[in-house]
PDB file of N, CA and C in Angstrom:
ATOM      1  N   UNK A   1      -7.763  31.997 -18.503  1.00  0.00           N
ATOM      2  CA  UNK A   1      -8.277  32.806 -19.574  1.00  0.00           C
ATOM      3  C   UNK A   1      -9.788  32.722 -19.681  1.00  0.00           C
ATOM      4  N   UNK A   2     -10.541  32.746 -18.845  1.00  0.00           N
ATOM      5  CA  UNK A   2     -12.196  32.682 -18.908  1.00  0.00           C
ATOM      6  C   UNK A   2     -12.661  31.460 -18.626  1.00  0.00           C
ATOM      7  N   UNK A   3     -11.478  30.216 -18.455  1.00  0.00           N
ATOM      8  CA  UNK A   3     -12.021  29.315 -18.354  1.00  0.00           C
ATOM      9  C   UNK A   3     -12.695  28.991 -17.189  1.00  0.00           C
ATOM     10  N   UNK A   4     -14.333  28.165 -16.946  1.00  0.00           N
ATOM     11  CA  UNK A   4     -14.684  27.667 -15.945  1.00  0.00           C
ATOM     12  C   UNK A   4     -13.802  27.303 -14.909  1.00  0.00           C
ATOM     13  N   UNK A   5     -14.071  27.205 -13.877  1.00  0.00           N
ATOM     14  CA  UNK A   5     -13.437  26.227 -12.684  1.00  0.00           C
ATOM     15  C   UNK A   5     -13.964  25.118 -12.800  1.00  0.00           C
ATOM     16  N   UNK A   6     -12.840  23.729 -12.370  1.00  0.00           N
ATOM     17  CA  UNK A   6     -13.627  22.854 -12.608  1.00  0.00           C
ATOM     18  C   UNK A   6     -13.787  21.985 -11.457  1.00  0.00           C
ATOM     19  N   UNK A   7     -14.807  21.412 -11.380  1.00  0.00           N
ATOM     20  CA  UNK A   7     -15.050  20.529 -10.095  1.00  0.00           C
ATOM     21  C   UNK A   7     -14.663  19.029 -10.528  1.00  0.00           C
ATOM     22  N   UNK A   8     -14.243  19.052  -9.028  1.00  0.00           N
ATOM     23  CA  UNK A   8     -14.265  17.627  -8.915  1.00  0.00           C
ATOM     24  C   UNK A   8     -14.790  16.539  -7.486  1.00  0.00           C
ATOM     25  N   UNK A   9     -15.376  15.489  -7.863  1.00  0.00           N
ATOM     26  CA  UNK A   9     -16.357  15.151  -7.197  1.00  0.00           C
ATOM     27  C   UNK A   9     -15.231  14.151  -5.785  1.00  0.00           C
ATOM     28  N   UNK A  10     -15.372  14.089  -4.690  1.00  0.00           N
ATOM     29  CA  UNK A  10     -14.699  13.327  -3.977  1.00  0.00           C
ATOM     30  C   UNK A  10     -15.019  11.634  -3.869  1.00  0.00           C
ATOM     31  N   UNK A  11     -14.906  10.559  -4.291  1.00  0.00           N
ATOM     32  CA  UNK A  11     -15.647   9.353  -4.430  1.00  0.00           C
ATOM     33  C   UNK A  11     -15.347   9.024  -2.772  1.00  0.00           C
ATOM     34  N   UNK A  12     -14.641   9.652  -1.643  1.00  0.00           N
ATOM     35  CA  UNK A  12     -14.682   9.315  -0.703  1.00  0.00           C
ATOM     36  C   UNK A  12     -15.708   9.736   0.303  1.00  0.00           C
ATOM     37  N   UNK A  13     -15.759  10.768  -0.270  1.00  0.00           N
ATOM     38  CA  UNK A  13     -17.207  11.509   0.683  1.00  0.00           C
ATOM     39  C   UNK A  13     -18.009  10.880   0.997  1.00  0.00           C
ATOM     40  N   UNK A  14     -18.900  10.090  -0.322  1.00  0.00           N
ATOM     41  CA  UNK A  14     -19.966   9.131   0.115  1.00  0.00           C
ATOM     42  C   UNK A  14     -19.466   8.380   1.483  1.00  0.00           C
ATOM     43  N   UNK A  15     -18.319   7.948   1.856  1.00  0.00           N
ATOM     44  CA  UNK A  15     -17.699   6.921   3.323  1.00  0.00           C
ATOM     45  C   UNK A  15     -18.038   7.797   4.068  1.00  0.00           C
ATOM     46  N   UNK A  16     -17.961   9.162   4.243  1.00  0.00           N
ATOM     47  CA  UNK A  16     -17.827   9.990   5.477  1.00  0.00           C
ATOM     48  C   UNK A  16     -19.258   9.714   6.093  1.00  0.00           C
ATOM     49  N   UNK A  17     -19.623   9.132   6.918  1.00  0.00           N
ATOM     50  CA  UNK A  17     -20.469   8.965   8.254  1.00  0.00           C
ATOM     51  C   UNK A  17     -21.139  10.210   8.886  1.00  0.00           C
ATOM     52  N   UNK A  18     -22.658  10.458   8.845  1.00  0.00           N
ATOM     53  CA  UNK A  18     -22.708  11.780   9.664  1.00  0.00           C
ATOM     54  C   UNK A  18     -23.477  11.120  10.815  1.00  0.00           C
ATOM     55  N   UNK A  19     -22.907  11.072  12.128  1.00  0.00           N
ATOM     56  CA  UNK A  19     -23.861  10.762  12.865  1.00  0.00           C
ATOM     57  C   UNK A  19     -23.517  11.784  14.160  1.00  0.00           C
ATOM     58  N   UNK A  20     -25.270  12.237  14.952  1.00  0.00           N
ATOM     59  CA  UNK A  20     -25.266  13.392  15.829  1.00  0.00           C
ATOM     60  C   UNK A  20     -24.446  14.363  15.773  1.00  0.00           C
ATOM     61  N   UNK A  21     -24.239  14.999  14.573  1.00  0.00           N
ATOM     62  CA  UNK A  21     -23.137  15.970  14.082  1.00  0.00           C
ATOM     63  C   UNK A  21     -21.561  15.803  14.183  1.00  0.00           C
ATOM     64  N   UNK A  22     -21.515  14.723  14.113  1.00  0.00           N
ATOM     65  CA  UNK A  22     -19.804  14.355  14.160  1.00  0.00           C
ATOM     66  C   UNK A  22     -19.308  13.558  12.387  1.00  0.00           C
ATOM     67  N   UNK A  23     -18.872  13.961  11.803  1.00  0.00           N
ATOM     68  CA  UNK A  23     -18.401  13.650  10.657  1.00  0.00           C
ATOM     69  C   UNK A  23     -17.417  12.646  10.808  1.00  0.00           C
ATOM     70  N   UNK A  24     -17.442  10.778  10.439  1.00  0.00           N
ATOM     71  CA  UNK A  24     -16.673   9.776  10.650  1.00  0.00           C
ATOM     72  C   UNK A  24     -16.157   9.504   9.529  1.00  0.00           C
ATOM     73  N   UNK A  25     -15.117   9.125   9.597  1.00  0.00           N
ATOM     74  CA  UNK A  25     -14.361   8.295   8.449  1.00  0.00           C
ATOM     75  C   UNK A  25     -14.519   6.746   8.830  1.00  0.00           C
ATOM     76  N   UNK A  26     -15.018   6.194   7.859  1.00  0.00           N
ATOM     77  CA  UNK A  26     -14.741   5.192   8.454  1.00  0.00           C
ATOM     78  C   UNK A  26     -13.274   4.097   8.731  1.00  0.00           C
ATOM     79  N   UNK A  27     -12.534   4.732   8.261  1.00  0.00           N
ATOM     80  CA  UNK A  27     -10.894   3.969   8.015  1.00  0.00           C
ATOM     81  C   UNK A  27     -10.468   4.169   9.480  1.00  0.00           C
ATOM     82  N   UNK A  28     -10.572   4.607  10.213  1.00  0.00           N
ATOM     83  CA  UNK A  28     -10.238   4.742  11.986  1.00  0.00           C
ATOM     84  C   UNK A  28     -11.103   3.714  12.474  1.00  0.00           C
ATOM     85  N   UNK A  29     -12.312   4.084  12.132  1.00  0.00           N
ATOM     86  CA  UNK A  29     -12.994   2.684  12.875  1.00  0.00           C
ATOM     87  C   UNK A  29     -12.876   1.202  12.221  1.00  0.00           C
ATOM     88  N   UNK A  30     -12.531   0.976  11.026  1.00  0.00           N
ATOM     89  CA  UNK A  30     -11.949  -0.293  10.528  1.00  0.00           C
ATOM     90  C   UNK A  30     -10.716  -0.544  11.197  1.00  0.00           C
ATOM     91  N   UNK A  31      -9.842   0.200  11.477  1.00  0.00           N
ATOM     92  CA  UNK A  31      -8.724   0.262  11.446  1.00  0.00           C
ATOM     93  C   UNK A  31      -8.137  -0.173  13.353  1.00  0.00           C
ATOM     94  N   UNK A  32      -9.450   0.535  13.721  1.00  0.00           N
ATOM     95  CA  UNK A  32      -9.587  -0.224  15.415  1.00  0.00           C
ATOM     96  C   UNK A  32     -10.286  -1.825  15.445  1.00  0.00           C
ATOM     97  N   UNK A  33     -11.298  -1.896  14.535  1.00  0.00           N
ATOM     98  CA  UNK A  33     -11.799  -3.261  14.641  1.00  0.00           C
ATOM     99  C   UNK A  33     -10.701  -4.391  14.220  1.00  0.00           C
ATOM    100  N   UNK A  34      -9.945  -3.659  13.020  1.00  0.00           N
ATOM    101  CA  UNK A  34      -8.817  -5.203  12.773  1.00  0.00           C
ATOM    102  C   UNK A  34      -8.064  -4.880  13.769  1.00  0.00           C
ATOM    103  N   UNK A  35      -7.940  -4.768  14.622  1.00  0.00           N
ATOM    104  CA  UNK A  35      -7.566  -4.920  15.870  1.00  0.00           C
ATOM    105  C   UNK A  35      -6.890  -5.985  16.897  1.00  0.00           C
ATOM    106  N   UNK A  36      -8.498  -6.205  16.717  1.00  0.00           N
ATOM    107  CA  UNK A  36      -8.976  -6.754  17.760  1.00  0.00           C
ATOM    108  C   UNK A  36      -8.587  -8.303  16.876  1.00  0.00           C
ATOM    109  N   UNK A  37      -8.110  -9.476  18.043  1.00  0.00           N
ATOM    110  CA  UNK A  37      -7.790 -10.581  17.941  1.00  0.00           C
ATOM    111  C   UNK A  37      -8.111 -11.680  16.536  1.00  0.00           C
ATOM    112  N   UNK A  38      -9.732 -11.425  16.762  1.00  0.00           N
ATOM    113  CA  UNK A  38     -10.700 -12.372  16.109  1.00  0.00           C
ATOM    114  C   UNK A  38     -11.132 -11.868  14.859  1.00  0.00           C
ATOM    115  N   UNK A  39     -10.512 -11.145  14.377  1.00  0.00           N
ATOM    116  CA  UNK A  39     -10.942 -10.192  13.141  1.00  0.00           C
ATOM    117  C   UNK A  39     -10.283 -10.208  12.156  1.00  0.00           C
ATOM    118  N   UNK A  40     -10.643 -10.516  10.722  1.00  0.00           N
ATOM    119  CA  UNK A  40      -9.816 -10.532   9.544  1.00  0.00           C
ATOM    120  C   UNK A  40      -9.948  -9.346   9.190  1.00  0.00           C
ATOM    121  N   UNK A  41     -10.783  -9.138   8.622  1.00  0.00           N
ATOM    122  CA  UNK A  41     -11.431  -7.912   7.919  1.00  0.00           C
ATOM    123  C   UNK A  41     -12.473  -7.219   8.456  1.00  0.00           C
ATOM    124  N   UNK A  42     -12.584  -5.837   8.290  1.00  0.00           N
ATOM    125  CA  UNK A  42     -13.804  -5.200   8.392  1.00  0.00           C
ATOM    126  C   UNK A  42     -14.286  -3.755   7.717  1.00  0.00           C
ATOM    127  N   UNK A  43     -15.658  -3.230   7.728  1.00  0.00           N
ATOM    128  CA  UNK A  43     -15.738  -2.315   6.863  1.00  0.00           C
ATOM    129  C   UNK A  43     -17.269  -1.470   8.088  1.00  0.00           C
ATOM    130  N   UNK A  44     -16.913  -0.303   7.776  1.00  0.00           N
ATOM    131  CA  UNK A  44     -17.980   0.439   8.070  1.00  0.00           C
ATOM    132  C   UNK A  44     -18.964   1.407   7.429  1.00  0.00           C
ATOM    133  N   UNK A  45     -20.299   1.073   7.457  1.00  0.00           N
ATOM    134  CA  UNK A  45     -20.923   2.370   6.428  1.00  0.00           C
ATOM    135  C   UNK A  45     -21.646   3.037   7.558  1.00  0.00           C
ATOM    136  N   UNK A  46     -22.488   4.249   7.055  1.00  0.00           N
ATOM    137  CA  UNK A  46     -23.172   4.840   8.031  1.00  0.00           C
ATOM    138  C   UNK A  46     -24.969   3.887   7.341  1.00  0.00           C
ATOM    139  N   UNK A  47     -25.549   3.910   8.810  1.00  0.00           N
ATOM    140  CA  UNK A  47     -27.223   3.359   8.241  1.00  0.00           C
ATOM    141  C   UNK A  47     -27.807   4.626   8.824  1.00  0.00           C
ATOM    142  N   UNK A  48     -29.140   4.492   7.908  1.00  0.00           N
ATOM    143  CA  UNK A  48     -30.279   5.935   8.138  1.00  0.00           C
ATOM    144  C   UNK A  48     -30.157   5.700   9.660  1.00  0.00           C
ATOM    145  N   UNK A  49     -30.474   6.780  10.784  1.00  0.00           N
ATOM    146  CA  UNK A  49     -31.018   6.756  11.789  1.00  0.00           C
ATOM    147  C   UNK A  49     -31.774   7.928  12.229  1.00  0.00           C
ATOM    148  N   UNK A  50     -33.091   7.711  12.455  1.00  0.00           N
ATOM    149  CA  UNK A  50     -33.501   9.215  13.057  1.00  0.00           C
ATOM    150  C   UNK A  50     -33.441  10.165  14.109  1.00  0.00           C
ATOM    151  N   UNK A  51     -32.842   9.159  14.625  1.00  0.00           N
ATOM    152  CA  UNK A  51     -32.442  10.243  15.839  1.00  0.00           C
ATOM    153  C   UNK A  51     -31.157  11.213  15.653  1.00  0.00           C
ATOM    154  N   UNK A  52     -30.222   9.940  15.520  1.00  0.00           N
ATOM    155  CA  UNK A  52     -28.486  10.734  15.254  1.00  0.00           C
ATOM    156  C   UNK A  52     -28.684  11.103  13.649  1.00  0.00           C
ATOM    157  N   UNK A  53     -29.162  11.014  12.455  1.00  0.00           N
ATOM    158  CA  UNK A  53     -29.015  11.533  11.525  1.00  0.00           C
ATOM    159  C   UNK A  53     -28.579   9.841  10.503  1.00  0.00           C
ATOM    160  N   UNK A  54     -27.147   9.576  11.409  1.00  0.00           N
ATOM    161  CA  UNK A  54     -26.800   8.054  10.685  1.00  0.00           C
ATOM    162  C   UNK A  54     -26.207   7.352  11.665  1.00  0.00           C
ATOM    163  N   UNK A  55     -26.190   6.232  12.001  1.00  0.00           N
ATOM    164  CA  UNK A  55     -25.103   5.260  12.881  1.00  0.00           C
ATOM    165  C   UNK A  55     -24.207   4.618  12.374  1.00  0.00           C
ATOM    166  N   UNK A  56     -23.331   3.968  13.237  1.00  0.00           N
ATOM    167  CA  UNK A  56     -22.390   3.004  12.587  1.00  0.00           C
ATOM    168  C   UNK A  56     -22.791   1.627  12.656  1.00  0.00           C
ATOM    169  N   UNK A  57     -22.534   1.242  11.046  1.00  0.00           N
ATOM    170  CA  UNK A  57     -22.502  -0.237  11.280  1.00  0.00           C
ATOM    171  C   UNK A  57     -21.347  -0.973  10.457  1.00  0.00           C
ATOM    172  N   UNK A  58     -21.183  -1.606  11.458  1.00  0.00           N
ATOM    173  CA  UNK A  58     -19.653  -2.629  10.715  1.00  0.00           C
ATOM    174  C   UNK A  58     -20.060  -4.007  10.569  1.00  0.00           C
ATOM    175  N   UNK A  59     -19.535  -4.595   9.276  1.00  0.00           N
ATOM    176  CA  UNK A  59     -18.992  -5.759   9.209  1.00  0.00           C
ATOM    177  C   UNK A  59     -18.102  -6.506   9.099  1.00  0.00           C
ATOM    178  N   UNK A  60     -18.156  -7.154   9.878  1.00  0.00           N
ATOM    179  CA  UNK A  60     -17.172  -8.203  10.341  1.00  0.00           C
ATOM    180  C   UNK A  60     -16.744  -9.579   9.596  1.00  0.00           C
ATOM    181  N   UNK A  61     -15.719  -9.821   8.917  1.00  0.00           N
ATOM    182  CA  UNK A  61     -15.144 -10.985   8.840  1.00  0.00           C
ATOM    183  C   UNK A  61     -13.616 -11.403   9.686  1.00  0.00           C
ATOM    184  N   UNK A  62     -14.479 -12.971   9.941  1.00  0.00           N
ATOM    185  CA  UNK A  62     -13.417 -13.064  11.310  1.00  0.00           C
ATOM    186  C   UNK A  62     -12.744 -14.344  10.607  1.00  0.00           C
ATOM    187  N   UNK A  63     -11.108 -14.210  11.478  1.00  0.00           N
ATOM    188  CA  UNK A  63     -10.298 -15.130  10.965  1.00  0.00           C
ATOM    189  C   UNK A  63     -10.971 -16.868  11.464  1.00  0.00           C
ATOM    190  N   UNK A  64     -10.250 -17.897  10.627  1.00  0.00           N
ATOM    191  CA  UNK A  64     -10.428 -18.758  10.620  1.00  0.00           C
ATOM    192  C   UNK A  64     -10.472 -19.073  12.710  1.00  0.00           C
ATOM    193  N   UNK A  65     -11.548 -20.581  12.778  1.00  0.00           N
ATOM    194  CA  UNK A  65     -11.857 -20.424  13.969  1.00  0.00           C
ATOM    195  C   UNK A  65     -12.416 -19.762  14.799  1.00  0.00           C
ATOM    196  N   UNK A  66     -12.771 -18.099  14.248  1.00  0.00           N
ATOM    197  CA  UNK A  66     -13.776 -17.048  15.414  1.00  0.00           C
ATOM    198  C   UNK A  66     -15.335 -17.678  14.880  1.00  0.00           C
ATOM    199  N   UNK A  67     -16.319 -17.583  16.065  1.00  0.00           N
ATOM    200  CA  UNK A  67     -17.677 -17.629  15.832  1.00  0.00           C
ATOM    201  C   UNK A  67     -18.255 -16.600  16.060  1.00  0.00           C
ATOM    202  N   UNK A  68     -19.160 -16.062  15.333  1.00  0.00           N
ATOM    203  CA  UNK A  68     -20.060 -15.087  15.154  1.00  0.00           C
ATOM    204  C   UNK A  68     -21.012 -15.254  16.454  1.00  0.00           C
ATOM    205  N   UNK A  69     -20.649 -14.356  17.774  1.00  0.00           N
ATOM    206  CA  UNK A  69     -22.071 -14.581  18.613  1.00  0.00           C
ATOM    207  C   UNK A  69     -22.039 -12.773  19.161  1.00  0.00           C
ATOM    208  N   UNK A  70     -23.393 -12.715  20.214  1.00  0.00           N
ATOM    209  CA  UNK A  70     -23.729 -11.709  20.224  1.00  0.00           C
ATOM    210  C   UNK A  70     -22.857 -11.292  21.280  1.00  0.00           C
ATOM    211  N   UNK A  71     -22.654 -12.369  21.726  1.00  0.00           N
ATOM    212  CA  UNK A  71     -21.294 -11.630  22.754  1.00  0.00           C
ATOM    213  C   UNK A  71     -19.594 -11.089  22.125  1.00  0.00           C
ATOM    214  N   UNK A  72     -19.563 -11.203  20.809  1.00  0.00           N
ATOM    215  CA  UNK A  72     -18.755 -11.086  20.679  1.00  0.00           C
ATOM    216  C   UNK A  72     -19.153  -9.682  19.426  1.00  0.00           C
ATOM    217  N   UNK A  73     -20.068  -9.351  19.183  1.00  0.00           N
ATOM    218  CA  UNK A  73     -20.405  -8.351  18.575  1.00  0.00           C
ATOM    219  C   UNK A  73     -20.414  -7.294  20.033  1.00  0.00           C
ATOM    220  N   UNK A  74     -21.354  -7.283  21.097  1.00  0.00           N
ATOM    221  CA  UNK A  74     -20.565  -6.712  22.117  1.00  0.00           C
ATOM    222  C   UNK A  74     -19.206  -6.722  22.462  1.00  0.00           C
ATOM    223  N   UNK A  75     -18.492  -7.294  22.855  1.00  0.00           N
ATOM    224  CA  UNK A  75     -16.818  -7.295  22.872  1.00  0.00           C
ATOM    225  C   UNK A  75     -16.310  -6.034  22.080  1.00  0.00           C
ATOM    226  N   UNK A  76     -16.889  -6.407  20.168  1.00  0.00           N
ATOM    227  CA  UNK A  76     -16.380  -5.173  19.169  1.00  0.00           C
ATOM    228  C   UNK A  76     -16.493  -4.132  19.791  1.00  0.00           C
ATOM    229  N   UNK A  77     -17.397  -3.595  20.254  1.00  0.00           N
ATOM    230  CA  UNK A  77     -18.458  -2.499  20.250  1.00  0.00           C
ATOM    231  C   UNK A  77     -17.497  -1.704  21.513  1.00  0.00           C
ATOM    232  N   UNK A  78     -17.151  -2.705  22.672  1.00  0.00           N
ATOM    233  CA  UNK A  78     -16.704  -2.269  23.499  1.00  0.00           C
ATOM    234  C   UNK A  78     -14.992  -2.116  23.026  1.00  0.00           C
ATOM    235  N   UNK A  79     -14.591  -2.739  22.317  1.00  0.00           N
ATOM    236  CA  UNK A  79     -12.906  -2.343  21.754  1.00  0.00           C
ATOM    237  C   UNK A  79     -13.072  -0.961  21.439  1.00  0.00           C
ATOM    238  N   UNK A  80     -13.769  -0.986  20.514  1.00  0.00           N
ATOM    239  CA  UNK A  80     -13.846   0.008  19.127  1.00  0.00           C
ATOM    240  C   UNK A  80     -13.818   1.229  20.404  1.00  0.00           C
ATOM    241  N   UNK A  81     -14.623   1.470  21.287  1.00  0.00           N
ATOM    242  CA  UNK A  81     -14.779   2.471  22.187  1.00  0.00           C
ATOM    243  C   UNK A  81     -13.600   2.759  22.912  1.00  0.00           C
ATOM    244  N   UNK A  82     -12.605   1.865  23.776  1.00  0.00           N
ATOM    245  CA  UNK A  82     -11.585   1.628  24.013  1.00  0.00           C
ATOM    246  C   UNK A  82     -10.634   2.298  23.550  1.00  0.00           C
ATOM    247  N   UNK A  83     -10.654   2.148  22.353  1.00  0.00           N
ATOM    248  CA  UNK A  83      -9.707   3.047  21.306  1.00  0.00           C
ATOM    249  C   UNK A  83      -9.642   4.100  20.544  1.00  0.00           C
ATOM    250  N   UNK A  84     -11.336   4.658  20.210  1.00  0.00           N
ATOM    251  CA  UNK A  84     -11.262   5.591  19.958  1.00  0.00           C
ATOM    252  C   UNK A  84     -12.511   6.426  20.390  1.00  0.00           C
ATOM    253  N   UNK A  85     -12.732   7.371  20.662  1.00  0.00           N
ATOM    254  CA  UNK A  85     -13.741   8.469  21.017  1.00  0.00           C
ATOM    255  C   UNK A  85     -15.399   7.657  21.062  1.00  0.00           C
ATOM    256  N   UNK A  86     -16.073   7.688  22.114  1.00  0.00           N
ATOM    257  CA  UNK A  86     -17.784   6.971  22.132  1.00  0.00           C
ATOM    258  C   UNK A  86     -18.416   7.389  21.239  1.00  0.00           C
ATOM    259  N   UNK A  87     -18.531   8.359  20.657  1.00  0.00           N
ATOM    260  CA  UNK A  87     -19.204   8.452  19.505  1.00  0.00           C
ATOM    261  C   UNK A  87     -18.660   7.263  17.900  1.00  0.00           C
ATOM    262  N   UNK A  88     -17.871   7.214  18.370  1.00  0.00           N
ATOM    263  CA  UNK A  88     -17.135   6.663  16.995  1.00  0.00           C
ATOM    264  C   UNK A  88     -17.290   5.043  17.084  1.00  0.00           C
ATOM    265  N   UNK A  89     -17.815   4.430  17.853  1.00  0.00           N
ATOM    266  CA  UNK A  89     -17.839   3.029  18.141  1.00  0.00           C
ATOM    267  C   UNK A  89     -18.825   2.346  17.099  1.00  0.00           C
ATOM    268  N   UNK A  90     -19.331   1.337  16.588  1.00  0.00           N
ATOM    269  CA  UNK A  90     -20.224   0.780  15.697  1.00  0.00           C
ATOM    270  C   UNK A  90     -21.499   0.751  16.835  1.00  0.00           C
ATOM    271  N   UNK A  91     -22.860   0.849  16.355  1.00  0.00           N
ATOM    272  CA  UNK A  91     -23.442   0.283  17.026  1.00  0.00           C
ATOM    273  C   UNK A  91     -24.753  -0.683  16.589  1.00  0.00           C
ATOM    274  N   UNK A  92     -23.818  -1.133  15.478  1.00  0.00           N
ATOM    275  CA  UNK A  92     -24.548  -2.484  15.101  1.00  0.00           C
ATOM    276  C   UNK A  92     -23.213  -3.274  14.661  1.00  0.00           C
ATOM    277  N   UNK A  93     -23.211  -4.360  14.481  1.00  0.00           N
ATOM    278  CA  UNK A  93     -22.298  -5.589  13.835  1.00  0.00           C
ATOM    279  C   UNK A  93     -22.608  -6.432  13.609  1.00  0.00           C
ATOM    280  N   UNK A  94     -22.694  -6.940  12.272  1.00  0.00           N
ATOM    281  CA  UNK A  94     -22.961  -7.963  11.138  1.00  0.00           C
ATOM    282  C   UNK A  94     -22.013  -8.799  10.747  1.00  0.00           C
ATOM    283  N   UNK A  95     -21.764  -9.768  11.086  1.00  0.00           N
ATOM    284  CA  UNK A  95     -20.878 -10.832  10.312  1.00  0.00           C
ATOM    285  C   UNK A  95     -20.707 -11.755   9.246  1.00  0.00           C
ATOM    286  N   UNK A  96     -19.925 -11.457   8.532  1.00  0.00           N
ATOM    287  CA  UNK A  96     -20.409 -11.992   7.115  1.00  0.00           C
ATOM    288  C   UNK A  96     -18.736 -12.944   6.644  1.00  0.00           C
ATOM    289  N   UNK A  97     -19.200 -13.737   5.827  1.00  0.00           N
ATOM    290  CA  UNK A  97     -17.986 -14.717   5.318  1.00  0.00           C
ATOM    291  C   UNK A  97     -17.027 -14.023   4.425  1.00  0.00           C
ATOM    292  N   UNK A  98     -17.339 -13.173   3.995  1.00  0.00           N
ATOM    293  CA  UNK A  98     -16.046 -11.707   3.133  1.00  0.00           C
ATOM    294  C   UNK A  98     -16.898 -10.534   2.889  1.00  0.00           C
ATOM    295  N   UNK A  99     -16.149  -9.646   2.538  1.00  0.00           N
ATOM    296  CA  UNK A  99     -16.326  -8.367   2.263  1.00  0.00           C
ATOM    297  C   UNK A  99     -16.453  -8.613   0.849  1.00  0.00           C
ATOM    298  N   UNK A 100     -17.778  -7.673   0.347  1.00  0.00           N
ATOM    299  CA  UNK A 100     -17.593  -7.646  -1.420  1.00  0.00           C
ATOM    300  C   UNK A 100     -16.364  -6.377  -1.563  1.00  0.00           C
ATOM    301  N   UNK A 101     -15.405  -6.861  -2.717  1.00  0.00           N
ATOM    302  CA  UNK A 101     -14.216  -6.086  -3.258  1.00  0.00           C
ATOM    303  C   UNK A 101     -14.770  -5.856  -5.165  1.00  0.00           C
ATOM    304  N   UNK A 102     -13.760  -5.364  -5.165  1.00  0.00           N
ATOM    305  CA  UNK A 102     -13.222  -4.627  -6.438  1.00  0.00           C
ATOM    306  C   UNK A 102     -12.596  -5.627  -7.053  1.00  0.00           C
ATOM    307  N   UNK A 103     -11.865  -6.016  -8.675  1.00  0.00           N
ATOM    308  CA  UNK A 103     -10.890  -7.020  -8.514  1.00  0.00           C
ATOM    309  C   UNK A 103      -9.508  -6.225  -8.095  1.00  0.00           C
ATOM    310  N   UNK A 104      -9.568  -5.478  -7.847  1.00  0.00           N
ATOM    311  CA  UNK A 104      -8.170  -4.199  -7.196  1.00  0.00           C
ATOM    312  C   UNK A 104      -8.487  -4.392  -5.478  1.00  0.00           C
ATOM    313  N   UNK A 105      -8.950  -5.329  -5.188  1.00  0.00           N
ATOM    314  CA  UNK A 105      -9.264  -5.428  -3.354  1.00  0.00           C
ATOM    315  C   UNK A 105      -9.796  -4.246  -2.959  1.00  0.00           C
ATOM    316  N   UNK A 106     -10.485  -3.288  -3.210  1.00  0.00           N
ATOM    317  CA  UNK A 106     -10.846  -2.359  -2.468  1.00  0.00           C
ATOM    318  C   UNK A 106     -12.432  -3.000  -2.364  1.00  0.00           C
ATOM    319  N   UNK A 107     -12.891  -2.497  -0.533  1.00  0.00           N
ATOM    320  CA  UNK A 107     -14.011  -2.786  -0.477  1.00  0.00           C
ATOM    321  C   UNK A 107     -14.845  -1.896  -0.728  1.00  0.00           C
ATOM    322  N   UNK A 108     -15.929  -2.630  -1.568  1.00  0.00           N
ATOM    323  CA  UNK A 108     -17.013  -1.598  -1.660  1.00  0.00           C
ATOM    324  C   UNK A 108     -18.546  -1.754  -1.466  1.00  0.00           C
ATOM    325  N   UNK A 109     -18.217  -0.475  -0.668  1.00  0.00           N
ATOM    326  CA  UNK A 109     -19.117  -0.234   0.506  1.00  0.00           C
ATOM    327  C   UNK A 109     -20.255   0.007   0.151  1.00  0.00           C
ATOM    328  N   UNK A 110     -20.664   0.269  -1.058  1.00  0.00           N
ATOM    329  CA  UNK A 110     -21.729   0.887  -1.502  1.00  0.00           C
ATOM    330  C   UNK A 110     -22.890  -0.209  -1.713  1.00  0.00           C
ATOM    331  N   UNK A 111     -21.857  -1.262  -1.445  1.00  0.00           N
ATOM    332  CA  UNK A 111     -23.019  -2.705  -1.615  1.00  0.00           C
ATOM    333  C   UNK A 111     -23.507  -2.948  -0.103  1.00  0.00           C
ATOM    334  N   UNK A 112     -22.418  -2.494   0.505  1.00  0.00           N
ATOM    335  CA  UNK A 112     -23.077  -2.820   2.248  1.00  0.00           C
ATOM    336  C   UNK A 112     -24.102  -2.003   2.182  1.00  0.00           C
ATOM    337  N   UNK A 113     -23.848  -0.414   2.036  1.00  0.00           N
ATOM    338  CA  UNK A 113     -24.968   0.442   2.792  1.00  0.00           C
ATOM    339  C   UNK A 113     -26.499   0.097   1.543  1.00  0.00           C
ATOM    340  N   UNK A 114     -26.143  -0.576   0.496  1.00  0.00           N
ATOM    341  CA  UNK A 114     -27.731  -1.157   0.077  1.00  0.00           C
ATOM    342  C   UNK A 114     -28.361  -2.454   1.023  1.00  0.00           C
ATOM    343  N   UNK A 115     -27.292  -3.325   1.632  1.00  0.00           N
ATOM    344  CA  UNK A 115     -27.892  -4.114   2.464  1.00  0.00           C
ATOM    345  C   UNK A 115     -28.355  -4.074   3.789  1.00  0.00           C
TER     346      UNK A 115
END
């Protein structure tokens, strides 16, 4: 009856990744990194980049016993590719002792992409 349309805002969008014109979710690429052996948790945001627009960067929390080295941030890099499309791989990785959550466990990301 005349009424406006009304919008509504997606709180997931902010996750969507734009890098060299490919639009990422990041839940595929988390979802390849817990994967992998040495991995508890992980999360991906996009960081500024000027060339591609944004890149991927993930962090990593690894189960009890994994060590954080650069060979093993390569290793990720090379799974993540493994499994899903080269564009979609991280190409940075940060390891950190947990993910900041919600008290509802959801991670939020919005604290990574300030760090």
């Amino acid at each position: 009856m005349g009424s406006a349309p009304s919008v509504r805002a997606n709180p997931c969008s902010d996750d969507i990744i734009l890098c060299a014109g490919y639009r990422i979710g990041p839940f595929e690429v988390e979802s390849a990194l817990i994967k992998h052996p040495d991995v508890a948790e992980a999360a991906v945001v996009g960081k500024p980049d000027e060339l591609r627009g944004e890149t991927i960067k993930a962090y990593v929390a690894l189960k009890p016993g994994g060590a954080p080295s650069e060979q093993l941030a390569d290793e990720l890099k090379a799974f993540v590719k493994k499994h899903l499309a080269a564009h979609q791989y991280p190409r940075e990785v940060e390891f950190v002792d947990q993910l900041p959550k919600t008290p509802s466990s959801k991670i939020q990301r919005f604290l990574l992409r300030k760090g």
